[in-house]
Protein backbone atom coordinates (compact mmCIF):
# COMPACT_ATOMS: atom_id res chain seq x y z
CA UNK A 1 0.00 0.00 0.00
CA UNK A 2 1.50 3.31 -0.98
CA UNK A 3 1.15 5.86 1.52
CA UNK A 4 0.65 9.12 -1.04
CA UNK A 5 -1.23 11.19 1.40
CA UNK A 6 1.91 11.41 4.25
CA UNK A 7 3.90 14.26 4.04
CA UNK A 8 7.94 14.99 3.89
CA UNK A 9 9.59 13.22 6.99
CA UNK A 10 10.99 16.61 7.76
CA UNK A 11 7.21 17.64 9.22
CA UNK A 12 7.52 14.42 11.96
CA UNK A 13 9.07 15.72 14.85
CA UNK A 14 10.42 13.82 17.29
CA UNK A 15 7.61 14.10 19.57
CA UNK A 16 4.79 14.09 17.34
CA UNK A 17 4.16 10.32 17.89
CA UNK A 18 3.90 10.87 21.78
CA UNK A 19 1.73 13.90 21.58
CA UNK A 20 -0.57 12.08 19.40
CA UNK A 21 -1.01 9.44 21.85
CA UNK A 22 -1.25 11.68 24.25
CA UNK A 23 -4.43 13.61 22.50
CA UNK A 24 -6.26 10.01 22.61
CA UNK A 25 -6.26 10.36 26.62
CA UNK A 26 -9.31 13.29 26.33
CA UNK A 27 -12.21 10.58 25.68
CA UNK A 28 -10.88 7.94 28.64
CA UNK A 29 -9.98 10.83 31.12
CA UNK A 30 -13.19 12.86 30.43
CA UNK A 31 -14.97 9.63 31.08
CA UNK A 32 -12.97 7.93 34.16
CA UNK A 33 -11.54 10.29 36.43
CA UNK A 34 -15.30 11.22 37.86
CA UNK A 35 -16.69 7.57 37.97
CA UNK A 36 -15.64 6.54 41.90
CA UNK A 37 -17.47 10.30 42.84
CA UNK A 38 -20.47 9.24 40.63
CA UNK A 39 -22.69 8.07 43.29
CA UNK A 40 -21.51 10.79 45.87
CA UNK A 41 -22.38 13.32 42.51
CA UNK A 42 -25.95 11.88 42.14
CA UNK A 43 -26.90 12.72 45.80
CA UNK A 44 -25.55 15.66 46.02
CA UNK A 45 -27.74 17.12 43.06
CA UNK A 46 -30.54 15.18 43.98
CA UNK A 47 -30.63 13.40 40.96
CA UNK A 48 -32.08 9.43 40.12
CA UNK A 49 -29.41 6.79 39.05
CA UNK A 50 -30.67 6.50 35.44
CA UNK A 51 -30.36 10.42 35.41
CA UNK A 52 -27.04 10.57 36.88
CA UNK A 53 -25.84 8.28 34.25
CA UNK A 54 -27.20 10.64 31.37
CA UNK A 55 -23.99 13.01 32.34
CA UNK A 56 -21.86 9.72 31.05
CA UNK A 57 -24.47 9.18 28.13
CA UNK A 58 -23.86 13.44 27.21
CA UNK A 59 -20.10 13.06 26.98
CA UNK A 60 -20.13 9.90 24.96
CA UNK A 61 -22.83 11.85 22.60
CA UNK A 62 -20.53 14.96 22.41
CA UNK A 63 -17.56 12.89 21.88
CA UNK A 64 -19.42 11.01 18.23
CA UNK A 65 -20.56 14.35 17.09
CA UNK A 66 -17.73 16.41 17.90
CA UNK A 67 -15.59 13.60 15.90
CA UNK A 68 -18.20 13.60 13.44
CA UNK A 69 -18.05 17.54 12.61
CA UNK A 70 -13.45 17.68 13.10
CA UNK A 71 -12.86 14.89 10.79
CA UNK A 72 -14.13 16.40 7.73
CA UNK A 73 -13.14 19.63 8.81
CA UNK A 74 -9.54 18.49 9.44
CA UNK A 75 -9.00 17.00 6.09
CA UNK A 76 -10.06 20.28 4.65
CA UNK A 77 -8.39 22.80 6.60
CA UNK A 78 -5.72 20.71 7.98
CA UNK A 79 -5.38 19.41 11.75
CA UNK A 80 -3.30 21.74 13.66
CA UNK A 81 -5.81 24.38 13.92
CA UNK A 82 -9.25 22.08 14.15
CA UNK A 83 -7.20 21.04 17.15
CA UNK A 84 -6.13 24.09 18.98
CA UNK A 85 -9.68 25.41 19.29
CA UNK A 86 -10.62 22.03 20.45
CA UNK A 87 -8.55 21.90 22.78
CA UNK A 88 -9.46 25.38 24.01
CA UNK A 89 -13.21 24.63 24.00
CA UNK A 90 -12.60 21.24 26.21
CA UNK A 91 -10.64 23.39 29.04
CA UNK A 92 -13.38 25.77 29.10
CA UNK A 93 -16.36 23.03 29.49
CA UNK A 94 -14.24 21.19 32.07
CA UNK A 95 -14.63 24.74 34.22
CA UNK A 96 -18.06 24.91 33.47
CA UNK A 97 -19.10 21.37 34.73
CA UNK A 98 -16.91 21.78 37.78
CA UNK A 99 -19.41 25.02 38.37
CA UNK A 100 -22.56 23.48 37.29
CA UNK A 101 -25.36 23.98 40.04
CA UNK A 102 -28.17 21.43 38.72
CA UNK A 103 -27.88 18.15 37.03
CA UNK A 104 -29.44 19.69 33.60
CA UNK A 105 -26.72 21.68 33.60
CA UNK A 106 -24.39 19.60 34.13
CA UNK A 107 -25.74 17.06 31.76
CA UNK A 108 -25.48 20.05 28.83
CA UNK A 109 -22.01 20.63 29.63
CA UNK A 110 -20.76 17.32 29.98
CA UNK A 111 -22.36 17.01 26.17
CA UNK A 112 -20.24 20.39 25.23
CA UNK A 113 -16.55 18.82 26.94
CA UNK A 114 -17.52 15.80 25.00
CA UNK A 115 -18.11 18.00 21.79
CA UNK A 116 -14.59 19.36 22.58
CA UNK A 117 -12.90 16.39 23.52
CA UNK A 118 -13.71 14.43 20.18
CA UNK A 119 -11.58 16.66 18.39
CA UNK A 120 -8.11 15.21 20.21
CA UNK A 121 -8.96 11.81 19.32
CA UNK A 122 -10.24 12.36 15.67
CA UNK A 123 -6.83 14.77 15.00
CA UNK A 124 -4.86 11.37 16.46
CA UNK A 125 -6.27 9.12 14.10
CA UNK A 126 -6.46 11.45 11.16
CA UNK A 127 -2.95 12.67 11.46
CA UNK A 128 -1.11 9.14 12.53
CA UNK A 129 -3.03 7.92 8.93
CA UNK A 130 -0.97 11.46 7.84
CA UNK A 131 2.68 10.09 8.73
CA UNK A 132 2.23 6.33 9.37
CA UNK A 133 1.35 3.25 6.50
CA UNK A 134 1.83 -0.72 6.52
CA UNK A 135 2.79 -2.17 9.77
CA UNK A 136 3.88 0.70 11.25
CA UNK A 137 -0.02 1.90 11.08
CA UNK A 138 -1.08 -0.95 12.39
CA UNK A 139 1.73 -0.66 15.32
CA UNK A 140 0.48 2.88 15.68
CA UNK A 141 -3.10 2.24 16.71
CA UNK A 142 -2.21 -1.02 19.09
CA UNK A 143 -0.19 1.84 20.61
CA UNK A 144 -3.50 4.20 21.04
CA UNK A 145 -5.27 1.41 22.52
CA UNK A 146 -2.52 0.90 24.83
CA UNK A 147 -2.71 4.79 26.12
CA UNK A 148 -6.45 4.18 25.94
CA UNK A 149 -5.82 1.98 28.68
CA UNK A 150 -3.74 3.35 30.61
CA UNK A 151 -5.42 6.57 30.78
CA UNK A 152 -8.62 4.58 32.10
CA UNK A 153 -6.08 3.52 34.89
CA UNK A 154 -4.82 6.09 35.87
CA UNK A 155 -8.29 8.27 35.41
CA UNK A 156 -10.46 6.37 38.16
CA UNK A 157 -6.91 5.75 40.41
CA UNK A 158 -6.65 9.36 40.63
CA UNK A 159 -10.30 10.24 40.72
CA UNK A 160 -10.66 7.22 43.84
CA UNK A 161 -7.85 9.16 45.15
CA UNK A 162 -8.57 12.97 44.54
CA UNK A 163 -11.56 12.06 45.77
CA UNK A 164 -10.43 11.85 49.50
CA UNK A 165 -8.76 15.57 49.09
CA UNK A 166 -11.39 17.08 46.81
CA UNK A 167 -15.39 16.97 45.70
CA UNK A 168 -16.41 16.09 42.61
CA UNK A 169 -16.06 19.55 41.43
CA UNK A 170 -12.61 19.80 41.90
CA UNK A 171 -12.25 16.80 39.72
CA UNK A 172 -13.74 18.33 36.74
CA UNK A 173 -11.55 20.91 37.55
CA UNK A 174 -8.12 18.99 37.46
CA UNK A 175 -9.63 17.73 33.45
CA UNK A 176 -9.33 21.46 32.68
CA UNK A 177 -5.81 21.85 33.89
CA UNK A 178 -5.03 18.31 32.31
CA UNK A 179 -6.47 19.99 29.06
CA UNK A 180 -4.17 23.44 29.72
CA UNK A 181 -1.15 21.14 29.81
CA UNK A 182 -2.02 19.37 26.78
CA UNK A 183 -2.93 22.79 25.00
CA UNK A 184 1.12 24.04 26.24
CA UNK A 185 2.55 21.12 24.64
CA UNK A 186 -0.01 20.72 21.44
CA UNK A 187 1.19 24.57 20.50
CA UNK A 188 4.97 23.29 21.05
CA UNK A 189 5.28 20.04 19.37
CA UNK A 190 2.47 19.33 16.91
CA UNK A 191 3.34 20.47 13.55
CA UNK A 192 0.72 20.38 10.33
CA UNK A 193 0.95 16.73 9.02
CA UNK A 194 -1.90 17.44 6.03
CA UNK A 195 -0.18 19.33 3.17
CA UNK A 196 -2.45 21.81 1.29
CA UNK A 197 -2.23 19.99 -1.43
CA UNK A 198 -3.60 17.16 -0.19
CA UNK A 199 -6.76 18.44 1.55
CA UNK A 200 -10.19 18.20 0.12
CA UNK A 201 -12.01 20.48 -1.80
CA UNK A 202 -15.69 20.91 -2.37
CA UNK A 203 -16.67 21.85 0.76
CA UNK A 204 -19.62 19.83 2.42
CA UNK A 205 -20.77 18.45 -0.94
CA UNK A 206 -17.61 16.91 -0.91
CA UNK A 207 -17.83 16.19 2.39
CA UNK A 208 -21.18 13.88 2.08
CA UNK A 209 -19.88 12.48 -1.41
CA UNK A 210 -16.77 11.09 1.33
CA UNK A 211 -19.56 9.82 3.72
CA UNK A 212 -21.36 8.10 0.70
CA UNK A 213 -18.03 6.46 -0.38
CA UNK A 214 -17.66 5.13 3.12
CA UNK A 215 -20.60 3.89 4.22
CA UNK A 216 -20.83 1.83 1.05
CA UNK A 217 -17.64 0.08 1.45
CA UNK A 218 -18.24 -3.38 2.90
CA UNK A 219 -15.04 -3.43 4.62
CA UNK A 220 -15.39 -0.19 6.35
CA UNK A 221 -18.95 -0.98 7.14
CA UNK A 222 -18.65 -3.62 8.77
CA UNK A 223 -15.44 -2.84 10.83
CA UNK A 224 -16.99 0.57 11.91
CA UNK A 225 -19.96 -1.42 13.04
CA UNK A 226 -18.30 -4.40 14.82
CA UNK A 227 -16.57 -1.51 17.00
CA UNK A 228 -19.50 0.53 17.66
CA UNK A 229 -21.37 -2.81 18.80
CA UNK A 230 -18.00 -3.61 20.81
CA UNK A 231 -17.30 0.06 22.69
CA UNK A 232 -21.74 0.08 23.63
CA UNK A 233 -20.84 -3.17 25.57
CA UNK A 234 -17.45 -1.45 27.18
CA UNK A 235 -19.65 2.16 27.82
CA UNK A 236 -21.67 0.20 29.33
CA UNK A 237 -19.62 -1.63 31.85
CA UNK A 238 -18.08 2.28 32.44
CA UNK A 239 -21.72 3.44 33.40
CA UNK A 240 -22.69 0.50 35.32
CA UNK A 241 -19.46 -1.00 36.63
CA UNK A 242 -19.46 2.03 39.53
CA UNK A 243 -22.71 1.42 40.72
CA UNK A 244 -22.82 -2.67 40.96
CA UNK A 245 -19.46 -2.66 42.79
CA UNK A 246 -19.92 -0.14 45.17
CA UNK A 247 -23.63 -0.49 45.70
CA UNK A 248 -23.98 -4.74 45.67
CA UNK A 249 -20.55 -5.46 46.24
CA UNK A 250 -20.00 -2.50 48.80
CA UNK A 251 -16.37 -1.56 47.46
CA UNK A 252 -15.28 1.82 48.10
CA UNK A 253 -14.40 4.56 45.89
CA UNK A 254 -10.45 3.57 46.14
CA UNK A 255 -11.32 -0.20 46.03
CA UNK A 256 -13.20 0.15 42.80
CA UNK A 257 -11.00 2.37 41.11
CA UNK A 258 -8.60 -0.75 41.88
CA UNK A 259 -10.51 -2.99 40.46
CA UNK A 260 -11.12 -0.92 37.20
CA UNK A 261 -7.61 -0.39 37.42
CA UNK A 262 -7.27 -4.12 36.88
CA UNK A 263 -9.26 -4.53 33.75
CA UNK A 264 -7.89 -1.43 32.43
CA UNK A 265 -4.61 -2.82 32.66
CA UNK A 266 -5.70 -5.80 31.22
CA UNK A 267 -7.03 -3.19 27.94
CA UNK A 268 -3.78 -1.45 27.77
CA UNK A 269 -1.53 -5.05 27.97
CA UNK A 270 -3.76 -6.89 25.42
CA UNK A 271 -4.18 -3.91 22.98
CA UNK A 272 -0.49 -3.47 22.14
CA UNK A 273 -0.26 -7.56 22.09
CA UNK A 274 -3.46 -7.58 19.34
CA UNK A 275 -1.57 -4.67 17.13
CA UNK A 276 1.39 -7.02 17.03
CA UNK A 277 -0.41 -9.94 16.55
CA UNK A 278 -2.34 -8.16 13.81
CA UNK A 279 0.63 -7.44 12.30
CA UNK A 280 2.13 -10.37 12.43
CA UNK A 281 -0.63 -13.14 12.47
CA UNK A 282 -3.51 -11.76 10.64
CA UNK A 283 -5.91 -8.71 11.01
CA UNK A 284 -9.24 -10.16 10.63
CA UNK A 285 -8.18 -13.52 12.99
CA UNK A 286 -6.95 -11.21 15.71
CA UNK A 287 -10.79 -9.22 15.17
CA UNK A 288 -12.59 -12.50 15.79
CA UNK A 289 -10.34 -13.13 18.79
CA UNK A 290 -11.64 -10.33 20.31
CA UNK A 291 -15.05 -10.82 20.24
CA UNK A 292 -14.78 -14.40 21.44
CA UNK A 293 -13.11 -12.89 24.50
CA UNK A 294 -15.53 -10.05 24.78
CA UNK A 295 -18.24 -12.73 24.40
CA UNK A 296 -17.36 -14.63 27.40
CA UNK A 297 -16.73 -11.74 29.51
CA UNK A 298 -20.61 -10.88 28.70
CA UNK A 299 -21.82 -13.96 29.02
CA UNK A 300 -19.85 -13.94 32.86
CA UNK A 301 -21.70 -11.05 33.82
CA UNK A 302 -25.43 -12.20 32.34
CA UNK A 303 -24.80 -15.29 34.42
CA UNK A 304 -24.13 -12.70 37.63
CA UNK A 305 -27.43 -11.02 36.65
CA UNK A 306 -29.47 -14.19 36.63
CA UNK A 307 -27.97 -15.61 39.66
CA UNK A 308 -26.04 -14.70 43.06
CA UNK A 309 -22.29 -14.75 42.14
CA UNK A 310 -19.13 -14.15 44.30
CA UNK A 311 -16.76 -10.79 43.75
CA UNK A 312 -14.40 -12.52 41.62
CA UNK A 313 -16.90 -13.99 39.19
CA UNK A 314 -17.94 -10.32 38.42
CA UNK A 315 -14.00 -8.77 38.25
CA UNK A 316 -13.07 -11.47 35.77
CA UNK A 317 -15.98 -11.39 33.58
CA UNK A 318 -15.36 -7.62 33.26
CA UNK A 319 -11.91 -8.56 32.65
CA UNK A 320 -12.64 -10.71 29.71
CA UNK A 321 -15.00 -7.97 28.49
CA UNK A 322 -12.26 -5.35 28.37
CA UNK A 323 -9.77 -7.24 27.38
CA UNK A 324 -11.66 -8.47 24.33
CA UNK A 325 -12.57 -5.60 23.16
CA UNK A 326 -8.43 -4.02 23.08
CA UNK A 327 -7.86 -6.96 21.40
CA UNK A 328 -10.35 -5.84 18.49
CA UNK A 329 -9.72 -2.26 18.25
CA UNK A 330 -6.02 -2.09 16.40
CA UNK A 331 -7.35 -4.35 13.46
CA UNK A 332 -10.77 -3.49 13.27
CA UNK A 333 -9.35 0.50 12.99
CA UNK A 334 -7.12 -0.57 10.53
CA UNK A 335 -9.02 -1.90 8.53
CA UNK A 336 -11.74 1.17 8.35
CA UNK A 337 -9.09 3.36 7.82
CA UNK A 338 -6.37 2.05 5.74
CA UNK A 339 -7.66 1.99 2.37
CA UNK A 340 -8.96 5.89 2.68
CA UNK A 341 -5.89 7.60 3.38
CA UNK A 342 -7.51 10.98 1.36
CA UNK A 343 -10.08 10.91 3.58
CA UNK A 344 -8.09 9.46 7.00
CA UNK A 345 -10.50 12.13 9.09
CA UNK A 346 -13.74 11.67 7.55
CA UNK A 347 -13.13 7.82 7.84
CA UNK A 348 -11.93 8.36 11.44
CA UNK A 349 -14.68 10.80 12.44
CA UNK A 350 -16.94 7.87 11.26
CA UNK A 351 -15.43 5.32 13.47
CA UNK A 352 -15.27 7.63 16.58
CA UNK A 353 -18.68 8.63 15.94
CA UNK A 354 -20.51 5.24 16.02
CA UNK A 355 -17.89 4.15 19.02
CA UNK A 356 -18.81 6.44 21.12
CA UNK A 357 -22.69 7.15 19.63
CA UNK A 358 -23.48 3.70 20.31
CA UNK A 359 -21.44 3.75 23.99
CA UNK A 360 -24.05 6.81 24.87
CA UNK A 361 -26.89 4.64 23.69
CA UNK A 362 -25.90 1.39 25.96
CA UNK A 363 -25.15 3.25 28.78
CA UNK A 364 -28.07 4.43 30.26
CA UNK A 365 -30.04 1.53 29.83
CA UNK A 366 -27.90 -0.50 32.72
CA UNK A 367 -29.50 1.75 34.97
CA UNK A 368 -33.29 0.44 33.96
CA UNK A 369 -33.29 -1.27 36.99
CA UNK A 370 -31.37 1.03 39.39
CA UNK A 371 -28.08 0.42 41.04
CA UNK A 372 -29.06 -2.87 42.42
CA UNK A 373 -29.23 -5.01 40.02
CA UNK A 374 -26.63 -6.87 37.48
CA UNK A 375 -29.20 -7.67 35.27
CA UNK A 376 -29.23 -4.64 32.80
CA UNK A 377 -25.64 -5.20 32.09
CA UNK A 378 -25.58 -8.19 31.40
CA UNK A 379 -28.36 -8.72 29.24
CA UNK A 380 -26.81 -5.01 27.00
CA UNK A 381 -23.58 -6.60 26.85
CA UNK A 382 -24.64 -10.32 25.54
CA UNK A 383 -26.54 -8.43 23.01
CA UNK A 384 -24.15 -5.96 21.57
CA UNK A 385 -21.10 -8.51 21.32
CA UNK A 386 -23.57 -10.43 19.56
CA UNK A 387 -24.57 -7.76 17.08
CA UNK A 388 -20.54 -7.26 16.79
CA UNK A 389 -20.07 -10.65 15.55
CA UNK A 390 -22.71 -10.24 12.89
CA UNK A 391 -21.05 -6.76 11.35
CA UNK A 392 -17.88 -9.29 11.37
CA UNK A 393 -19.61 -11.80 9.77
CA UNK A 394 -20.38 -8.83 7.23
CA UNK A 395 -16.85 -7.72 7.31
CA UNK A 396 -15.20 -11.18 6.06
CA UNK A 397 -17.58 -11.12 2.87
CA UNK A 398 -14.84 -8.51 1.24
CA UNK A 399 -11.56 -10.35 1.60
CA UNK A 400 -9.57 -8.40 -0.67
CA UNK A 401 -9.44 -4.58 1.02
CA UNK A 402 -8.22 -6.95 3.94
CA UNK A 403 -6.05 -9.16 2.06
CA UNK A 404 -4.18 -5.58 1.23
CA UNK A 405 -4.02 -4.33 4.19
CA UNK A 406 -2.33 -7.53 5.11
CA UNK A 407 0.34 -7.67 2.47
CA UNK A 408 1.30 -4.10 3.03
CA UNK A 409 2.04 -5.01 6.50
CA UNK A 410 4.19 -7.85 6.29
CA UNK A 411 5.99 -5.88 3.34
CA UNK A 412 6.59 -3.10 5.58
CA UNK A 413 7.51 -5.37 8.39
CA UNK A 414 9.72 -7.40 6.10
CA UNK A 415 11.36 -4.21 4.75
């Protein structure tokens, strides 16, 4: 696969790579860091469960559409700039939820910092498509699954432990000064990695022309689908996860944050392993991995929800769930992205969009049945890893966009 859209190797700086890694930690942080203060948040504004949640539904909503409108913007006016006012926008919303008053508030701007914080991780997946092809690509978004991970680690660590200092205000305002630092070294280090030359043109005609090419693409289709299916289960083990183990399993802030921390580390370990057994092995094998693993762990926690299990039961079927969906996210975003390097952030923006679309969908509907019962998440999860494994199904009815993703790989790995 010739990589025609990435420009001179003069424009990679040495710290490009890190920084753009570093953007992908605005979705996990936005969503983690508050989670152990979630309960003590919903009394405190007087708010239901299943309305409390809606704050976690509003940022995953922001987060698709704000991807949805910076992709296509990005490939038309480049990504440096799309991502500086971004950036700017998510510090400001992460001051205005730490000040919100009401829950509806709250709610609103949670949906605005999500808005905001989709740009980061559309600009990292746009621009690595920019400088990286082959195996190296494929290398590059195991890596973004890794810091995926280990941002959900360290997010509900630190929130389990800022917690004990701090309210959950002051935790929504630590986001904005995580987003100032970010801003300090964006402005530093990130140089434009979309040439003029090779932006789009046509404006928004163009724009839905780019859509239409997408969404009729087999390959892409059914990729972009298996994932969105995929991150509704893992959004909604993040909305539910808080509630069943503090509220049935009576773990505290710091202990669940522990135990998160444990599956998350499980994400970040298992996501670099799947981009190098991607690589090496084969993209769409290492995809139905995945969802076997992702199907057990759901499976594990439906069983939980139709009868009494111990602690452990729950942690490792969580465990599986996580895991097995790291393992799917470096191929399956290869393969949606690949074979569209002229349109890297429409394709992305597509990808983030129904990731995170469908995560605000699940969530709120483990919270049907209030905080006291495992029931909800089971029965979502079962469900959407099924759905995944029909898009899959989909997905392995075009072999040949796979089968050159696959040979540009081991050439580049060879070379």
């Amino acid at each position: 696969m010739t990589d025609t859209a990435a420009p001179p190797r003069s424009t990679r700086t040495r710290l490009l790579p890190t920084l753009l890694l570093l953007l992908t930690v605005f979705g996990p942080i936005s969503m983690d860091l508050y989670l152990p203060a979630l309960p003590a948040l919903t009394s405190e504004l007087g708010a239901a469960t299943s309305v409390a949640q809606l704050t976690v539904t509003a940022c995953l909503v922001g987060l698709a559409v704000g991807q949805l409108v910076a992709g296509p913007l990005s490939d038309r006016f480049g990504r440096r700039g799309i991502l500086l006012v971004g950036i700017a926008a998510y510090i400001a919303t992460s001051a205005l939820c730490a000040m919100s008053p009401t829950i509806e508030l709250l709610i609103a701007a949670r949906f605005v910092q999500g808005l905001a914080g989709g740009v980061g991780i559309v600009i990292a997946q746009a621009a690595g498509r920019d400088v990286y092809s082959g195996g190296a690509l494929i290398r590059f978004y195991g890596r973004l699954t890794v810091v995926g991970g280990l941002a959900a680690i360290v997010g509900p660590l630190l929130g389990g432990v800022l917690i004990a200092v701090t309210d959950w205000r002051g935790l929504f305002a630590f986001l904005a000064l995580i987003g100032a630092g970010i801003l300090v070294i964006t402005l530093q280090t990130f140089p434009e990695t979309l040439p003029v030359a090779h932006r789009t043109q046509g404006g928004w005609t163009r724009t839905m022309r780019d859509y239409r090419t997408l969404v009729t693409d087999a390959a892409f289709l059914g990729a972009v689908l298996n994932q969105g299916f995929l991150y509704a289960a893992l959004f909604a083990y993040l909305a539910g996860a808080t509630f069943m183990l503090q509220d049935i399993y009576a773990l505290t802030p710091l202990g669940y944050a522990l135990a998160f921390g444990l599956n998350s580390a499980g994400f970040m370990v298992f996501g670099w392993l799947a981009g190098r057994l991607a690589e090496r092995w084969s993209l769409r094998g290492t995809l139905a991995a995945g969802i076997v693993v992702a199907g057990l762990g759901a499976a594990g926690l439906l069983a939980s929800g139709l009868a009494a299990m111990p602690l452990w039961v729950v942690i490792v079927s969580l465990f599986a769930l996580a895991v097995g969906v790291a393992i799917t996210s470096p191929p399956a975003t290869t393969l949606a992205l690949a074979d569209h390097p002229r349109m890297a952030g429409t394709a992305s923006s597509l990808l983030g969009m129904v990731r995170f679309g469908f995560g605000g969908i699940a969530a709120p509907l483990v919270g049907v049945a209030g905080a006291t019962s495992i029931l909800p998440l089971g029965v979502v999860t079962v469900t959407a890893v099924a759905l995944a494994a029909v898009a899959y199904v989909v997905l392995t009815r075009r072999s040949a966009p796979a089968a050159t993703v696959e040979q540009a790989a081991v050439a580049a790995s060879v070379g």
